[in-house]
Protein backbone atom coordinates (compact mmCIF):
# COMPACT_ATOMS: atom_id res chain seq x y z
CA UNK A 1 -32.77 -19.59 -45.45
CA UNK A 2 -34.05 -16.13 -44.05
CA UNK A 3 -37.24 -16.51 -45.81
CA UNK A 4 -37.43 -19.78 -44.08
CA UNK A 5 -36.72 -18.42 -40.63
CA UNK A 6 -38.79 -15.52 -41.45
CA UNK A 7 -42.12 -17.55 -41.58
CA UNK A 8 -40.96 -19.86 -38.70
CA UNK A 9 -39.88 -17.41 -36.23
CA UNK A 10 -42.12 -14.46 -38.13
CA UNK A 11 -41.27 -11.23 -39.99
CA UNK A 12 -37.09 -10.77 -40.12
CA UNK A 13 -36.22 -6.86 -39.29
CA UNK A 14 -35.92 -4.55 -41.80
CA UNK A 15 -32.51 -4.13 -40.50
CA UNK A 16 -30.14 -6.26 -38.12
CA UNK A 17 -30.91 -4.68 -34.83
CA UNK A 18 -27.54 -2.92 -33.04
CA UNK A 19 -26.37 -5.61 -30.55
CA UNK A 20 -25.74 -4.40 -26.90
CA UNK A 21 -22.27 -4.93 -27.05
CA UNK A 22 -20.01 -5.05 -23.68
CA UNK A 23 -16.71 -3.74 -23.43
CA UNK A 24 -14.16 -6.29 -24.42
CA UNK A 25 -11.81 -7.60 -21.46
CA UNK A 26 -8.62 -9.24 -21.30
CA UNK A 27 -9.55 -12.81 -19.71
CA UNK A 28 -6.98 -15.43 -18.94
CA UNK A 29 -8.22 -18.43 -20.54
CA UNK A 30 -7.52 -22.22 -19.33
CA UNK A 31 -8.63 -25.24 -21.34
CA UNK A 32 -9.26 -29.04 -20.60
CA UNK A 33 -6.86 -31.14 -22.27
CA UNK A 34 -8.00 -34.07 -25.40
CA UNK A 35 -11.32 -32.39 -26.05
CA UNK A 36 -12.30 -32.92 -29.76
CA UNK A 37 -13.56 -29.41 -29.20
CA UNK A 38 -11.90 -26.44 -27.37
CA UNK A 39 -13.43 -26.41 -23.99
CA UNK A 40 -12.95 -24.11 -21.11
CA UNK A 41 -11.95 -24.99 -17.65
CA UNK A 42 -14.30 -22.64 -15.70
CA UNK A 43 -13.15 -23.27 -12.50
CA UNK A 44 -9.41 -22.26 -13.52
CA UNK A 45 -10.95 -19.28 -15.68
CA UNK A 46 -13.27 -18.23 -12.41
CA UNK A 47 -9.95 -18.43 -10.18
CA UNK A 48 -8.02 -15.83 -11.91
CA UNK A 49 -11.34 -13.54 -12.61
CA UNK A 50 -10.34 -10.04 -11.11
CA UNK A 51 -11.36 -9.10 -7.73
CA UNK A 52 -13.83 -6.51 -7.67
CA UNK A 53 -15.13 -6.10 -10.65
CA UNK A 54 -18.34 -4.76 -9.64
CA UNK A 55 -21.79 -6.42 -11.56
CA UNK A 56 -21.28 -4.40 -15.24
CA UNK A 57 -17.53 -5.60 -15.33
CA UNK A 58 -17.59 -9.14 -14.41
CA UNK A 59 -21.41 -9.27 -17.23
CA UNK A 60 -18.32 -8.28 -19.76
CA UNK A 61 -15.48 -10.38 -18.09
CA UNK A 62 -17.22 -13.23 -18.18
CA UNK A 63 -19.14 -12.34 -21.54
CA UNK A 64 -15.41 -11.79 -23.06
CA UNK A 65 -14.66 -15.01 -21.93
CA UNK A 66 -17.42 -16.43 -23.87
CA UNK A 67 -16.38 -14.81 -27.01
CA UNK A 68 -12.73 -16.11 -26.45
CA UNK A 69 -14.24 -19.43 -26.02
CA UNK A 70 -16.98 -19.69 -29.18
CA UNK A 71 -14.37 -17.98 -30.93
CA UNK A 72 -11.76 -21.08 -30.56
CA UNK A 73 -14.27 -23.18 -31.47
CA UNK A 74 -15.27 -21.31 -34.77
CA UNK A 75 -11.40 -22.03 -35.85
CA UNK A 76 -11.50 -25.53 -35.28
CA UNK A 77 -14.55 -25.76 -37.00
CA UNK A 78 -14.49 -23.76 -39.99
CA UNK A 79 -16.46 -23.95 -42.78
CA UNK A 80 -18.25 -20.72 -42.02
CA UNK A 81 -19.36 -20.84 -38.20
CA UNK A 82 -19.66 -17.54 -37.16
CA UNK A 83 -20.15 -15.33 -33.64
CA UNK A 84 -23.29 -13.49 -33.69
CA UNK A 85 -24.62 -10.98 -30.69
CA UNK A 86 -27.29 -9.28 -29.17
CA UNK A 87 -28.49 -8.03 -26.20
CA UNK A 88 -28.55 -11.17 -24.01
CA UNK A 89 -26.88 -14.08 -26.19
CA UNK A 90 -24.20 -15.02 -28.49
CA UNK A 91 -24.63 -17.41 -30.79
CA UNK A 92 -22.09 -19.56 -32.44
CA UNK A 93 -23.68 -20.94 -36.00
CA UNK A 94 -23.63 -20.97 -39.73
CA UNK A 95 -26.35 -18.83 -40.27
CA UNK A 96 -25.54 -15.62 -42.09
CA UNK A 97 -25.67 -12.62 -40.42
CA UNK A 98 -29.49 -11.80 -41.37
CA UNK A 99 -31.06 -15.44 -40.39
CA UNK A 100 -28.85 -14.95 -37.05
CA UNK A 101 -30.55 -12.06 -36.36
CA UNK A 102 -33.76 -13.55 -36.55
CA UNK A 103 -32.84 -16.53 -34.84
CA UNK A 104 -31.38 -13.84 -31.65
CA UNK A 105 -34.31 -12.14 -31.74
CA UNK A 106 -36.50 -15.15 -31.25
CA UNK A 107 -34.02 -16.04 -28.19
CA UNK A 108 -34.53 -12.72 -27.22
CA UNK A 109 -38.25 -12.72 -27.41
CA UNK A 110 -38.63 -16.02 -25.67
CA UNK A 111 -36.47 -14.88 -23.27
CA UNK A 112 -38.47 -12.55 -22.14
CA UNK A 113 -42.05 -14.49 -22.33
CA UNK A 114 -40.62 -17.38 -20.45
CA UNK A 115 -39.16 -14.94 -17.67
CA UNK A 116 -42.59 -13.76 -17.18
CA UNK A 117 -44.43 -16.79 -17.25
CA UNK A 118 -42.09 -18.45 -14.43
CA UNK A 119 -42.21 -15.42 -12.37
CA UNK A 120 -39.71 -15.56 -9.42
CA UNK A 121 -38.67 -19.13 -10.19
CA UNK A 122 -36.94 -17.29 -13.52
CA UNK A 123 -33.18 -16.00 -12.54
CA UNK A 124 -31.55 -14.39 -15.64
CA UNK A 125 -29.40 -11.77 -13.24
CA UNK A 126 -26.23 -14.38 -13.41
CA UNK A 127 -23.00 -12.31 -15.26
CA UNK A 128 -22.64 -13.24 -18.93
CA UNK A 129 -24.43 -13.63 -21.82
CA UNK A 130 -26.61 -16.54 -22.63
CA UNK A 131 -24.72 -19.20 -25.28
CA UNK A 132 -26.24 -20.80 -27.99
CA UNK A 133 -23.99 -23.57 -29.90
CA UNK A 134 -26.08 -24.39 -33.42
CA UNK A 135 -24.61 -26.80 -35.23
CA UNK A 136 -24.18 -27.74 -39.10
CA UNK A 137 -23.99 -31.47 -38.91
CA UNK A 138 -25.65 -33.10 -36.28
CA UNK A 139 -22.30 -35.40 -36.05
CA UNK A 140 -20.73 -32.27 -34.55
CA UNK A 141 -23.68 -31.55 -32.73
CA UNK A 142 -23.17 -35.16 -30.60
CA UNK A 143 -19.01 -34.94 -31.07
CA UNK A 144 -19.81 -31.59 -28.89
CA UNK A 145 -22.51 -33.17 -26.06
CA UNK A 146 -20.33 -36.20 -25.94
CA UNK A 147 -17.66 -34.28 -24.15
CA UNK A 148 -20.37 -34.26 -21.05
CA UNK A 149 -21.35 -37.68 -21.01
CA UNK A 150 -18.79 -41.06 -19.24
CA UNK A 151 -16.47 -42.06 -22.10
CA UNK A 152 -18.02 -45.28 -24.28
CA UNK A 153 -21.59 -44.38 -22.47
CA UNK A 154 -24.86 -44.45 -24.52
CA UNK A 155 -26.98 -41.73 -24.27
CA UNK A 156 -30.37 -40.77 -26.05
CA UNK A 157 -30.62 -38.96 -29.12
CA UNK A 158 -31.85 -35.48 -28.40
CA UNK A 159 -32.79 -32.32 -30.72
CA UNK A 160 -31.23 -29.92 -28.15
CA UNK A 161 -29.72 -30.04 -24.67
CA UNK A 162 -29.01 -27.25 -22.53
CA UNK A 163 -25.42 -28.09 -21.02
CA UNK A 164 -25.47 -26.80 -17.31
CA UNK A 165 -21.29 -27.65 -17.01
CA UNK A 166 -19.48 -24.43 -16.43
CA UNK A 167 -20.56 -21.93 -18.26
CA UNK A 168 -24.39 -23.06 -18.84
CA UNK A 169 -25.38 -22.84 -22.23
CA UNK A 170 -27.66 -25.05 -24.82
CA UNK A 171 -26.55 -26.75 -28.11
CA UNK A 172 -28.83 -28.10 -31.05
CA UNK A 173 -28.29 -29.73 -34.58
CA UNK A 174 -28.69 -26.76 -37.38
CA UNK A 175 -31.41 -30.18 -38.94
CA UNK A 176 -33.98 -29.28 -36.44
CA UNK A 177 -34.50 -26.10 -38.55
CA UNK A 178 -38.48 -26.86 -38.87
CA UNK A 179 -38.75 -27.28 -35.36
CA UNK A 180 -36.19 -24.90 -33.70
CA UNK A 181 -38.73 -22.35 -32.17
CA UNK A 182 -40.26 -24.70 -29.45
CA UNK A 183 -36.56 -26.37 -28.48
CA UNK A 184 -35.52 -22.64 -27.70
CA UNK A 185 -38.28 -22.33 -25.71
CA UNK A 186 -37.45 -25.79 -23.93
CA UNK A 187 -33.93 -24.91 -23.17
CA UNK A 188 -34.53 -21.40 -22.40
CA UNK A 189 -36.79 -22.65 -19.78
CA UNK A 190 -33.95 -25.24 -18.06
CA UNK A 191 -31.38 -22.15 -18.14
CA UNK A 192 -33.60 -19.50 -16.64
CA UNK A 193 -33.98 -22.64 -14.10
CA UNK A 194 -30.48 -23.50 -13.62
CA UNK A 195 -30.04 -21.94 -9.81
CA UNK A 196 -32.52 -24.24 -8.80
CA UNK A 197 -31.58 -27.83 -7.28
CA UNK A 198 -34.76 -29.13 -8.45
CA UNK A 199 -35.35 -33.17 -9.44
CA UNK A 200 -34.78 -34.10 -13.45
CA UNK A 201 -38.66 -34.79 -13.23
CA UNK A 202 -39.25 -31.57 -12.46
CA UNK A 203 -36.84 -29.67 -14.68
CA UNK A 204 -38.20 -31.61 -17.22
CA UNK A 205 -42.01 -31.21 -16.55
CA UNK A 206 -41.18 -27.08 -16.17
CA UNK A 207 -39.70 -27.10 -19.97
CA UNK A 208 -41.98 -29.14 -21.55
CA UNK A 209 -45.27 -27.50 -20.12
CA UNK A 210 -44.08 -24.15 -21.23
CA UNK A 211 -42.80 -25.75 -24.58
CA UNK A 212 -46.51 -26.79 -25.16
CA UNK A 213 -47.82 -23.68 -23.77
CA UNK A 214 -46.62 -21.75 -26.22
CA UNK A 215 -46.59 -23.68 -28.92
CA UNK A 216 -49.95 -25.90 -28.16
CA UNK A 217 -49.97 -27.36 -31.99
CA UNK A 218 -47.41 -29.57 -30.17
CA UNK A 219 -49.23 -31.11 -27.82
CA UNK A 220 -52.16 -31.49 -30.00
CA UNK A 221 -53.18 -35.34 -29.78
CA UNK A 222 -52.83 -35.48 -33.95
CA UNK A 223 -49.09 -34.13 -33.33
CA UNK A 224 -48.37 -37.27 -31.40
CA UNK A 225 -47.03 -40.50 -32.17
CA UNK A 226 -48.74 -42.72 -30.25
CA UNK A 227 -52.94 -42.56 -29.07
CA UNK A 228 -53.59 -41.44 -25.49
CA UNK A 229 -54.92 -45.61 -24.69
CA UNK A 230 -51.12 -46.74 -26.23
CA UNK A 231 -49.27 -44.36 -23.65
CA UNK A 232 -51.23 -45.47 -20.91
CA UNK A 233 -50.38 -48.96 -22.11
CA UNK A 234 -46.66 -48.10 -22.42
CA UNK A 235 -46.40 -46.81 -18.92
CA UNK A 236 -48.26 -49.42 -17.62
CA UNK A 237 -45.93 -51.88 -18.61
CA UNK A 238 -42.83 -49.78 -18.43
CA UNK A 239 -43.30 -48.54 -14.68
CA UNK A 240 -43.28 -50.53 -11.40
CA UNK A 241 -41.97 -49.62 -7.62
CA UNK A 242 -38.82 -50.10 -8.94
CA UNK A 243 -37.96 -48.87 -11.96
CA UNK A 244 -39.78 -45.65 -10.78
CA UNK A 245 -37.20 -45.13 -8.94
CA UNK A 246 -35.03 -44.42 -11.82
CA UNK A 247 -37.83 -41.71 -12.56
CA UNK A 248 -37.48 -40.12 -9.14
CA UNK A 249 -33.48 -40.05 -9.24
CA UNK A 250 -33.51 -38.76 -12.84
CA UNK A 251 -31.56 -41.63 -14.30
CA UNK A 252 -34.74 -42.42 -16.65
CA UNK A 253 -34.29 -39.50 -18.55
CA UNK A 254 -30.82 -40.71 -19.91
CA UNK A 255 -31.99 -44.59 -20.57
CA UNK A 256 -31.67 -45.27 -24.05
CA UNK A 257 -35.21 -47.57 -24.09
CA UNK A 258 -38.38 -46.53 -23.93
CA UNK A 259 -38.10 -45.25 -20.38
CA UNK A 260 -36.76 -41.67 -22.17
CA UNK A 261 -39.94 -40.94 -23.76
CA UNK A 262 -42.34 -42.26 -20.75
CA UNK A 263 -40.15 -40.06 -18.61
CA UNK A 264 -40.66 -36.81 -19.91
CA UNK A 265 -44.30 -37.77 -20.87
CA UNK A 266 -44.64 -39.00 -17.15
CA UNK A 267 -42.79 -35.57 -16.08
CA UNK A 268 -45.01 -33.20 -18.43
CA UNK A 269 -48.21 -34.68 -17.05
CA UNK A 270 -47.41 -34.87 -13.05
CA UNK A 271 -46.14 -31.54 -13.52
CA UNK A 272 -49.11 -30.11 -15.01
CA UNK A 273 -50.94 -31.99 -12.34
CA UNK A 274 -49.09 -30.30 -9.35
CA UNK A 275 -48.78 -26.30 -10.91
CA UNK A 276 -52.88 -26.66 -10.52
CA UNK A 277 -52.69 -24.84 -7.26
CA UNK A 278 -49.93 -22.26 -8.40
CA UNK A 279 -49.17 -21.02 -5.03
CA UNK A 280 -48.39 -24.28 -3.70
CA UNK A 281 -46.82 -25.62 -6.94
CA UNK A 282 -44.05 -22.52 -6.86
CA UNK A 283 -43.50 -22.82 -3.24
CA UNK A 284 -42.65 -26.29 -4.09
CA UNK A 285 -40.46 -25.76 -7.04
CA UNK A 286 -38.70 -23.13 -4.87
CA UNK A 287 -37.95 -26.23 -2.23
CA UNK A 288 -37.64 -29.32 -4.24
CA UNK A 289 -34.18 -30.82 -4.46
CA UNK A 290 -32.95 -33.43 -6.51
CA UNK A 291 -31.03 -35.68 -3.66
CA UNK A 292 -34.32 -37.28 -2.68
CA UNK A 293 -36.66 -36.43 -6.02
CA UNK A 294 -38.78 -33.44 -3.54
CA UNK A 295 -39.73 -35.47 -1.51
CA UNK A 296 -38.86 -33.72 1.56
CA UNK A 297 -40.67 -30.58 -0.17
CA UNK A 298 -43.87 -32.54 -0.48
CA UNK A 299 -45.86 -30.60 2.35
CA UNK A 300 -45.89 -27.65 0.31
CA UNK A 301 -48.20 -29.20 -2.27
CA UNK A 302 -50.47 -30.98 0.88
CA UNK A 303 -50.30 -34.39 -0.20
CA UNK A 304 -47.37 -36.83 -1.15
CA UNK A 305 -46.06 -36.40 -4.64
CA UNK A 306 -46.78 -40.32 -5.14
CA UNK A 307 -50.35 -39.27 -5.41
CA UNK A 308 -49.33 -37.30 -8.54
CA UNK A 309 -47.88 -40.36 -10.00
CA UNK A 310 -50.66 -42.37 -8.87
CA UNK A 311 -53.27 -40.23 -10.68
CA UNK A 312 -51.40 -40.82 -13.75
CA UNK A 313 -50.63 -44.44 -13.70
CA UNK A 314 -53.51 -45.93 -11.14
CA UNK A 315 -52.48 -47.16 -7.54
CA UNK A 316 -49.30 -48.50 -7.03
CA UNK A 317 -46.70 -48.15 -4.49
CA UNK A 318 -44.83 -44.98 -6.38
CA UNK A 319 -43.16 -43.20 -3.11
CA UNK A 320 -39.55 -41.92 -3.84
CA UNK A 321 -36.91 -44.01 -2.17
CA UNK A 322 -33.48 -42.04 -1.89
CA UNK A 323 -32.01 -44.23 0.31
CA UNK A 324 -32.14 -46.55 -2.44
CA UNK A 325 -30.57 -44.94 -5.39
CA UNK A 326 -26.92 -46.44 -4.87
CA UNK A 327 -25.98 -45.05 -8.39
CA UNK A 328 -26.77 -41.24 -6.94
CA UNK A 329 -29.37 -39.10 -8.70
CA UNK A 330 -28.75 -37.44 -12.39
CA UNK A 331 -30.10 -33.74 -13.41
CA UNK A 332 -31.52 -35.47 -16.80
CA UNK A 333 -31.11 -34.97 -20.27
CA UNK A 334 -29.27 -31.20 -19.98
C-alpha cells in the first residue's frame, strides 16, 4: 500500500512528519439519535461551546470535538480504522500510519495549491481542522452519506462527497485508491468554498475546473467516455426550458439519470466559459446565490448567464426561473 500511494501521490517522507497537534479540550458532546453511525448534533455541541475562547482555543475546542467525534466512529467500526493528524486535517481511515501520512500530506499540499489558485474566494480561517472520512467498504462509505439524504430517496453513486452538514467535512470509498488524488482536489475545492451561497452549478463548475487543472490527463478527450459529437448529442436531447431549470436550482445534480453527468459536464464547461474574464468571473462568484441560480449577480459578468448556456447548447430559451422552482433549490451532490 505505501508503495502504491507513494507513486500516486509521489515520494512518501523519509519519516512521518510531527503533526501540529492542538491542545486537547474537554467538549460536551450531543448526538442525533438512530444514526447507523455516531453523528454529532452541532448545533447542541455549538450551544454549550465556551464563551470566549479567543481564535487558538475555539481551532482546539472545536478540533477536540472532531477527535471525540471520528473517534466514536472508529469504535463502531472497528476492524482497524484509525485517527490520523496533521497540521490542517484529521483523517479517519484504515491506512497505516505511513500511507496516512502520505495521504495528509497530499491534503496538505492541495490545500495549499487550491487556496492559491482561488485567491480570495478560498476561506480556510474557519476554527477546526479539516475532516476526511475514508472508507474500507464502499457499503460503509454510502451507509455514512445516506444519513444526509430523505429516508428511502435515491441518490447518485459518487466517488466522494464533501458533506457541508455541521461540521463540513468530505467522505470517499478507500476503492477509489487509483484515483484518490484528483477527488481530494475536487472536495478540497467545495470546502475551501463552503462560506459561499453560490448555485450547485457553480460549486460544481469551481471543483471540477480545478480538478482538471491540475490533473489535465483527466480531461484529456481519450480519458472520456463518450466523443465530444455524443455529449453534444446527449445534452441536446437531455436539456429543454424546462428541465434546465432543474440545472439552475441544483436539483440535476442529484437525478439519478443521465441528467447527473450532463450536469456537471454542463457546469464544468459554462464555468470555464464565464472565469474567461477573471475579474468579472470572481466578482460574480463573490455575488452569486443559489435562491435564484445568480441570476441576480448576472451584471457582474455583462451579459445574462443564459448566454453561457446558450454557447454551449445553441439558442434556446435557457433564462433561470426561480419563481418556478416549487421544490426549492438543492446545493448539489456535497
Amino acid at each position: 500500500m505505501i508503495k502504491k500511494l507513494a507513486r500516486l501521490f509521489g515520494r512518501a517522507p523519509e519519516s512521518a512528519p510531527v503533526p501540529n497537534t492542538l491542545p486537547r479540550l474537554a467538549v460536551d458532546m450531543h448526538w442525533f439519535d438512530g444514526t447507523q453511525l455516531p453523528i454529532p448534533d452541532w448545533q447542541r455541541i455549538g450551544e454549550a461551546e465556551p464563551k470566549d475562547l479567543g481564535d487558538e482555543r475555539a481551532h482546539a475546542y472545536w478540533t477536540s470535538a472532531a477527535q471525540n467525534w471520528l473517534e466514536a466512529c472508529v469504535d463502531q467500526l472497528g476492524e482497524g480504522y484509525r485517527v490520523t493528524e496533521s497540521r490542517d486535517f484529521l483523517l479517519m481511515s484504515t491506512l497505516e500510519e505511513r500511507p496516512a501520512q502520505v495521504f495528509l500530506n497530499t491534503c496538505q499540499r492541495m490545500l495549499a495549491r487550491i487556496s492559491r489558485n482561488l485567491g480570495p474566494l478560498s476561506n480556510d480561517n474557519g476554527w477546526g481542522k479539516h475532516v476526511v472520512m475514508v472508507y474500507e467498504h464502499s457499503d460503509d462509505y454510502y451507509a455514512y452519506v445516506s444519513h444526509y439524504y430523505p429516508e428511502d430517496g435515491e441518490y447518485a453513486m459518487s466517488s466522494g462527497m464533501f458533506i457541508q452538514a455541521g461540521y463540513g467535512h468530505f467522505v470517499m470509498p478507500l476503492e477509489i485508491i487509483d484515483s484518490m488524488e484528483p477527488v481530494i482536489a475536487h472536495e478540497l475545492t467545495h470546502c475551501l468554498l463552503t462560506h459561499l451561497p453560490i448555485p450547485a452549478w457553480l460549486n460544481e463548475g469551481l471543483a471540477v475546473n480545478t480538478e482538471h487543472t491540475l490533473f489535465p490527463q483527466i480531461a484529456a478527450p481519450g480519458a472520456q467516455l463518450y466523443f465530444p459529437h455524443e455529449i453534444a448529442a446527449q445534452h441536446d436531447a437531455y436539456w429543454n426550458e424546462d428541465s434546465i431549470q432543474a440545472f439552475w436550482s441544483g436539483k440535476s445534480f442529484l437525478h439519478v439519470d443521465d441528467g447527473n453527468r450532463l450536469s456537471y459536464d454542463l457546469a464544468k464547461k459554462i464555468t470555464a466559459l464565464a472565469a474567461r474574464d477573471e475579474p468579472a468571473f470572481r466578482a460574480f462568484v463573490a455575488h452569486a446565490h443559489m435562491q435564484d441560480g445568480g441570476l441576480n449577480a448576472e451584471h457582474h459578468l455583462g451579459f445574462p448567464i443564459a448566454h453561457l448556456v446558450e454557447a454551449v447548447l445553441g439558442e434556446g430559451n435557457w433564462q433561470p426561473r426561480p419563481e418556478s422552482w416549487s421544490g426549492g433549490v438543492e446545493r448539489g451532490q456535497f
